[in-house]
N, C-alpha and C. Protein backbone atom coordinates (compact mmCIF):
# COMPACT_ATOMS: atom_id res chain seq x y z
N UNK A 1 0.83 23.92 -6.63
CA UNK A 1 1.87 23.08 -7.16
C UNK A 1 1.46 21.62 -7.04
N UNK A 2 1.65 21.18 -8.24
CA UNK A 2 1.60 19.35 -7.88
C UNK A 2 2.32 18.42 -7.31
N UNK A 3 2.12 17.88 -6.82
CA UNK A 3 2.65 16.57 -5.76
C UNK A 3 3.17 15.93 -7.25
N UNK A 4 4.66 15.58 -7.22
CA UNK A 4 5.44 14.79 -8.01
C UNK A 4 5.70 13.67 -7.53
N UNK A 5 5.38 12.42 -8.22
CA UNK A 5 5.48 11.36 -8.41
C UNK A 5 6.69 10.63 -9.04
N UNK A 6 6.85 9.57 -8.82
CA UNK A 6 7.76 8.75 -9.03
C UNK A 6 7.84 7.25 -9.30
N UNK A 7 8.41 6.83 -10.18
CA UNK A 7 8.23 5.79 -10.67
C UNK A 7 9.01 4.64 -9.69
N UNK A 8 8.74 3.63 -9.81
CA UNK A 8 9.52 2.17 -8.83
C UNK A 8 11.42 2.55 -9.56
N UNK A 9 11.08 2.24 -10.86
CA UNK A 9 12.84 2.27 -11.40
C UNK A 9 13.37 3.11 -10.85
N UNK A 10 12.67 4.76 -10.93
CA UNK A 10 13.17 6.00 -10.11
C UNK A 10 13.26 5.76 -8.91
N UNK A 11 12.94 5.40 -8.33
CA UNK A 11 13.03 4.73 -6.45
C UNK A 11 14.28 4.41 -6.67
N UNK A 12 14.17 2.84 -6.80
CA UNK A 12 15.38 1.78 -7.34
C UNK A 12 16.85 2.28 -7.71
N UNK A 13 16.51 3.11 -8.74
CA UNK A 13 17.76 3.30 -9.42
C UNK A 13 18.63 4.53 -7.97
N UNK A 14 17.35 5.28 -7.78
CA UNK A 14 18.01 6.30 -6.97
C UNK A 14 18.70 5.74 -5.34
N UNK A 15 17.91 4.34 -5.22
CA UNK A 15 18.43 3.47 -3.73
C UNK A 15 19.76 3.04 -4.19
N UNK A 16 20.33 2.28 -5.38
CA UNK A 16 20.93 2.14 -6.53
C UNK A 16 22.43 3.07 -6.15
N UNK A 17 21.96 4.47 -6.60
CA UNK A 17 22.75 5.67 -6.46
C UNK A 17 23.99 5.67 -5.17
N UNK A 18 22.91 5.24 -4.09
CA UNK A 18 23.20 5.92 -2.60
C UNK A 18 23.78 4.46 -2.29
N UNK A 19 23.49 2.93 -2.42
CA UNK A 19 24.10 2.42 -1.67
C UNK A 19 25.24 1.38 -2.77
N UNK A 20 24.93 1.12 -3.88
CA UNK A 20 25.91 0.73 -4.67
C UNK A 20 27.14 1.48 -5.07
N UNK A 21 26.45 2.55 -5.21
CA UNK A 21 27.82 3.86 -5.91
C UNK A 21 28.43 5.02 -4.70
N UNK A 22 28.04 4.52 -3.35
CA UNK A 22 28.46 5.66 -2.32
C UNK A 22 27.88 7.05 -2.71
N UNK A 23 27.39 7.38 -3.13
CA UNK A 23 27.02 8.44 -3.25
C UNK A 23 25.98 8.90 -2.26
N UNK A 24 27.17 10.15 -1.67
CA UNK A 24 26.09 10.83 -0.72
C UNK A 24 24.42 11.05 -0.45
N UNK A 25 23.74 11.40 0.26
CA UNK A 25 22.36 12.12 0.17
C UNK A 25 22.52 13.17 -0.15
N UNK A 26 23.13 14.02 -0.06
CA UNK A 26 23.23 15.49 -0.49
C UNK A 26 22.98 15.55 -1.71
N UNK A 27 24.31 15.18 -2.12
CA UNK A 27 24.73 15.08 -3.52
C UNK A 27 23.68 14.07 -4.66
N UNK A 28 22.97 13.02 -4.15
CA UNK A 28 22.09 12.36 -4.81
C UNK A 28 21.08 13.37 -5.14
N UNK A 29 20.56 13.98 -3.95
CA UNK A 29 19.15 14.58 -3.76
C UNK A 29 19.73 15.99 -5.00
N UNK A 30 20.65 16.68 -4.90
CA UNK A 30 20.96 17.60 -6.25
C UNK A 30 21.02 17.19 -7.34
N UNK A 31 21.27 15.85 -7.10
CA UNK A 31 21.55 15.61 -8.87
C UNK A 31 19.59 14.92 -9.04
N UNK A 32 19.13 14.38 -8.50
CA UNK A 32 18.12 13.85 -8.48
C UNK A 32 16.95 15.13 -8.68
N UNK A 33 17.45 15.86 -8.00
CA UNK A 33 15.89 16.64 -7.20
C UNK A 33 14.81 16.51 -6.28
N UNK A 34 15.54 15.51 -5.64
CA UNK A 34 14.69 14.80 -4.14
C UNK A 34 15.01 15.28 -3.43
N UNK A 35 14.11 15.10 -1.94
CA UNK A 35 14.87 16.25 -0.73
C UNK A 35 15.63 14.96 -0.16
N UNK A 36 17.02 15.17 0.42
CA UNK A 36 17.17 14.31 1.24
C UNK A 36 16.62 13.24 1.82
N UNK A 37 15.35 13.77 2.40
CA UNK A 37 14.52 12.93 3.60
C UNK A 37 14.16 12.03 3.02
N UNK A 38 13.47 12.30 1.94
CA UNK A 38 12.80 11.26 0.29
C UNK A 38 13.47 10.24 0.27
N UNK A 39 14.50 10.61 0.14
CA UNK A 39 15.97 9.44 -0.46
C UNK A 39 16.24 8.31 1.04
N UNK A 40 16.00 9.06 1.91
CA UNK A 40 16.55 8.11 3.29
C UNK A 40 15.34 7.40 3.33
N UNK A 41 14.43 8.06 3.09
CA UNK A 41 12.82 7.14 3.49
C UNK A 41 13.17 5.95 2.19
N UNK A 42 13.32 6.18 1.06
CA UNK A 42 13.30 5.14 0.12
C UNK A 42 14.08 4.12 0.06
N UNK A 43 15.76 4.67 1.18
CA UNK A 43 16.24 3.42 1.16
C UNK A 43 15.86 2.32 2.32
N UNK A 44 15.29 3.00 3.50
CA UNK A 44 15.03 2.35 4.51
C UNK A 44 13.44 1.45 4.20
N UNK A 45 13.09 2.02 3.38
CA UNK A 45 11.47 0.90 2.75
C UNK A 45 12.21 -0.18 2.16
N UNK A 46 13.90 0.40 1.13
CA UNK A 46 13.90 -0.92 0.12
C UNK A 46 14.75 -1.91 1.42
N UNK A 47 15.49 -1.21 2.66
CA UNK A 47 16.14 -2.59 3.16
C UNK A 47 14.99 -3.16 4.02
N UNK A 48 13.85 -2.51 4.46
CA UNK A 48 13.13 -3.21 5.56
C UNK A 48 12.59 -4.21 4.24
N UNK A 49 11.92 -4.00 2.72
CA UNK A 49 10.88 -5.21 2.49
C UNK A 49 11.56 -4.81 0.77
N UNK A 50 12.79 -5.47 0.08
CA UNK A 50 13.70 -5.23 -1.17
C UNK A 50 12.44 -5.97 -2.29
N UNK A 51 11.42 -6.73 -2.08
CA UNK A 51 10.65 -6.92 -2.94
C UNK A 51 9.65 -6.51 -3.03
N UNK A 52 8.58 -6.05 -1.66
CA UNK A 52 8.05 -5.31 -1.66
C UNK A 52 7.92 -3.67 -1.80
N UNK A 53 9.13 -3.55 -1.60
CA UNK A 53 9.34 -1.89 -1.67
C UNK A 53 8.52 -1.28 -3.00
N UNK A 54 8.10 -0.20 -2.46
CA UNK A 54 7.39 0.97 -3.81
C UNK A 54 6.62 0.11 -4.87
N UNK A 55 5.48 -0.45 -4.28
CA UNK A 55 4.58 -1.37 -4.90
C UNK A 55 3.77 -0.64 -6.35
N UNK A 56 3.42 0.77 -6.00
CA UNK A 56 2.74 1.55 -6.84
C UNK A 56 2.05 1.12 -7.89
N UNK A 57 1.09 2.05 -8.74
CA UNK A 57 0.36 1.83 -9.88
C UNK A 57 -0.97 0.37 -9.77
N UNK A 58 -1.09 1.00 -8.39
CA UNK A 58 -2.90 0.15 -7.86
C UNK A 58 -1.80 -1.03 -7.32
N UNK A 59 -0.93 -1.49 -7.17
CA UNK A 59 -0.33 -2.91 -6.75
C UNK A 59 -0.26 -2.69 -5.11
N UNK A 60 -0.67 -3.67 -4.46
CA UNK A 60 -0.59 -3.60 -2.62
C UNK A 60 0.16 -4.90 -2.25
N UNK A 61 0.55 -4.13 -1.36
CA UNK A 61 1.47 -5.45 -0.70
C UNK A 61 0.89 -6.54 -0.15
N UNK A 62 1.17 -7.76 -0.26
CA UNK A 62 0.42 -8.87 0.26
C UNK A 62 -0.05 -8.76 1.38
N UNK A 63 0.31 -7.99 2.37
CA UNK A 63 -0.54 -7.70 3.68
C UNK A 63 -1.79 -7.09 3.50
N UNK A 64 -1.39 -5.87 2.69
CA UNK A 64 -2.67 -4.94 2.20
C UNK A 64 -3.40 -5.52 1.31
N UNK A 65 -3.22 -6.70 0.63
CA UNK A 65 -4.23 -7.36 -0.25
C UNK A 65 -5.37 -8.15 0.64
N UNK A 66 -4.33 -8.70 1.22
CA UNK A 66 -5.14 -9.80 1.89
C UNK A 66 -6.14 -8.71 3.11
N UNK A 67 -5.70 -8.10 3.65
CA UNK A 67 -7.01 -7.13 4.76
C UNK A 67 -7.64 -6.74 4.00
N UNK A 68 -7.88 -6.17 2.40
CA UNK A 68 -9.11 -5.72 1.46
C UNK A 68 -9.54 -7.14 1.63
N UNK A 69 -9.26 -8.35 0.99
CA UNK A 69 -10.15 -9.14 0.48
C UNK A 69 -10.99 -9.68 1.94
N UNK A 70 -10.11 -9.89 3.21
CA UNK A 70 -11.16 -9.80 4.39
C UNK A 70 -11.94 -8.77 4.60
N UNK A 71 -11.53 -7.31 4.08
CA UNK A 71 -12.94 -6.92 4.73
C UNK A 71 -13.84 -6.86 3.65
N UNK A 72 -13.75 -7.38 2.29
CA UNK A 72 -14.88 -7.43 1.53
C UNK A 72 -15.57 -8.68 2.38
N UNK A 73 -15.04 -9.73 2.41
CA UNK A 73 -15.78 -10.65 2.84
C UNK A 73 -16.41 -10.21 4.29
N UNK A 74 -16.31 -9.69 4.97
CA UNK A 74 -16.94 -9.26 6.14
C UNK A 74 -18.41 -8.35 5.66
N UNK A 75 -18.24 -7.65 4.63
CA UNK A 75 -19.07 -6.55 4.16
C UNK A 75 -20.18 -7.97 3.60
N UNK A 76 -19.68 -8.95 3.27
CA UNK A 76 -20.56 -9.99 2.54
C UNK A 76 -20.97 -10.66 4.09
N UNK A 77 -20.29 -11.44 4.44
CA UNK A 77 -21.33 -11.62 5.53
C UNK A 77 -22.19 -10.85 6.32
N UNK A 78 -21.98 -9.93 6.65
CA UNK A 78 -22.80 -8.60 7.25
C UNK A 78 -24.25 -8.88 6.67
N UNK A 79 -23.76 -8.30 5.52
CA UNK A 79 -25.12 -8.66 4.46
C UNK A 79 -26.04 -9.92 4.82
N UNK A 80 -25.06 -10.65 4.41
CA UNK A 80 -25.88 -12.03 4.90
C UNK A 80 -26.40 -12.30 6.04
N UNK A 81 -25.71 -12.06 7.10
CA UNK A 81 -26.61 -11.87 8.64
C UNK A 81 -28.10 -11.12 8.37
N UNK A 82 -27.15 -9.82 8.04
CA UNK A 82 -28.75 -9.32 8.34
C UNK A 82 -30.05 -9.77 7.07
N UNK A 83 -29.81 -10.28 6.02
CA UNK A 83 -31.14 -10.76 5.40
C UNK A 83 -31.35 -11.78 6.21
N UNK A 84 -30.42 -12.39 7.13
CA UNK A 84 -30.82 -14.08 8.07
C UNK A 84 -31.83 -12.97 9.12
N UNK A 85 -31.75 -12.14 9.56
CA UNK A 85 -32.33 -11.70 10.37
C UNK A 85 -33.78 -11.06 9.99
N UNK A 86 -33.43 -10.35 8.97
CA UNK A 86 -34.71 -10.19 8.61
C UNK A 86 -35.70 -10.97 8.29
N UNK A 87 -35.11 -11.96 7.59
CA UNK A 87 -35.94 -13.36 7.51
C UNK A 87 -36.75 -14.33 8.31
N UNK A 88 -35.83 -14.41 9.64
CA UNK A 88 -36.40 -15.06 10.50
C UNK A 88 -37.35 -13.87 11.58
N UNK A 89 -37.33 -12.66 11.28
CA UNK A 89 -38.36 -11.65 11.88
C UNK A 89 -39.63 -11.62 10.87
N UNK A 90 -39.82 -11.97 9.91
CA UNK A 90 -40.73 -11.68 8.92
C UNK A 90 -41.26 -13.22 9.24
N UNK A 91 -40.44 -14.29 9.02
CA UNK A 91 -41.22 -15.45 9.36
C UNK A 91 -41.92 -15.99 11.17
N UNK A 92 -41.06 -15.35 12.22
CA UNK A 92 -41.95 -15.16 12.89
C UNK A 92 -42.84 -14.57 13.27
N UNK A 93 -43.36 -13.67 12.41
CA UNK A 93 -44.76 -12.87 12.51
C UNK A 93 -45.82 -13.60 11.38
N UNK A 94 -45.35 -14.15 11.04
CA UNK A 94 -45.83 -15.08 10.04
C UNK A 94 -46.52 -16.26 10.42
N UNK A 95 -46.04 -16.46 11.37
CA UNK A 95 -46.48 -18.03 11.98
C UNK A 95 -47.23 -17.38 13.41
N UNK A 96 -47.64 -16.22 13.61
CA UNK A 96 -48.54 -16.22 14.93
C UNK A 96 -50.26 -15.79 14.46
């Protein structure tokens, strides 16, 4: 069986459901087809971060952006160390 997916509006609309319109979890998750748990996890993502919530479709949250673009840059200096190193091992065998 496939892992079903969900869109941000589908999030939204369904956080939407449960805290604008009172509508139960039970009763959301039947009319929806979510399990309960789904629905509680989705509203507690949209009150902890309401703009960040359910970033999806390759989009990361500014925390998670910013730790990729440091560790690319780490992967780049790395690099760069070690050609500094190799360099200065090749040039001191060079000069004896």
């Amino acid at each position: 069986m496939e892992r079903r997916r969900f869109t941000r509006e589908f999030k939204l609309e369904a956080v939407r459901l449960i805290k604008d319109r009172g509508v139960s979890y039970v009763q959301a998750s039947q009319d929806l087809k979510v399990h309960p748990t789904q629905l509680r996890n989705w509203v507690k993502a949209f009150a902890d971060d309401p703009q960040g919530a359910f970033p999806g479709h390759g989009q990361m949250k500014p925390e998670q952006l910013e730790i990729a673009q440091l560790k690319r840059e780490i992967a780049k200096l790395k690099a760069e160390r070690d050609i500094l190193k190799k360099a200065a091992a090749y040039f001191a065998k060079e000069s004896t």
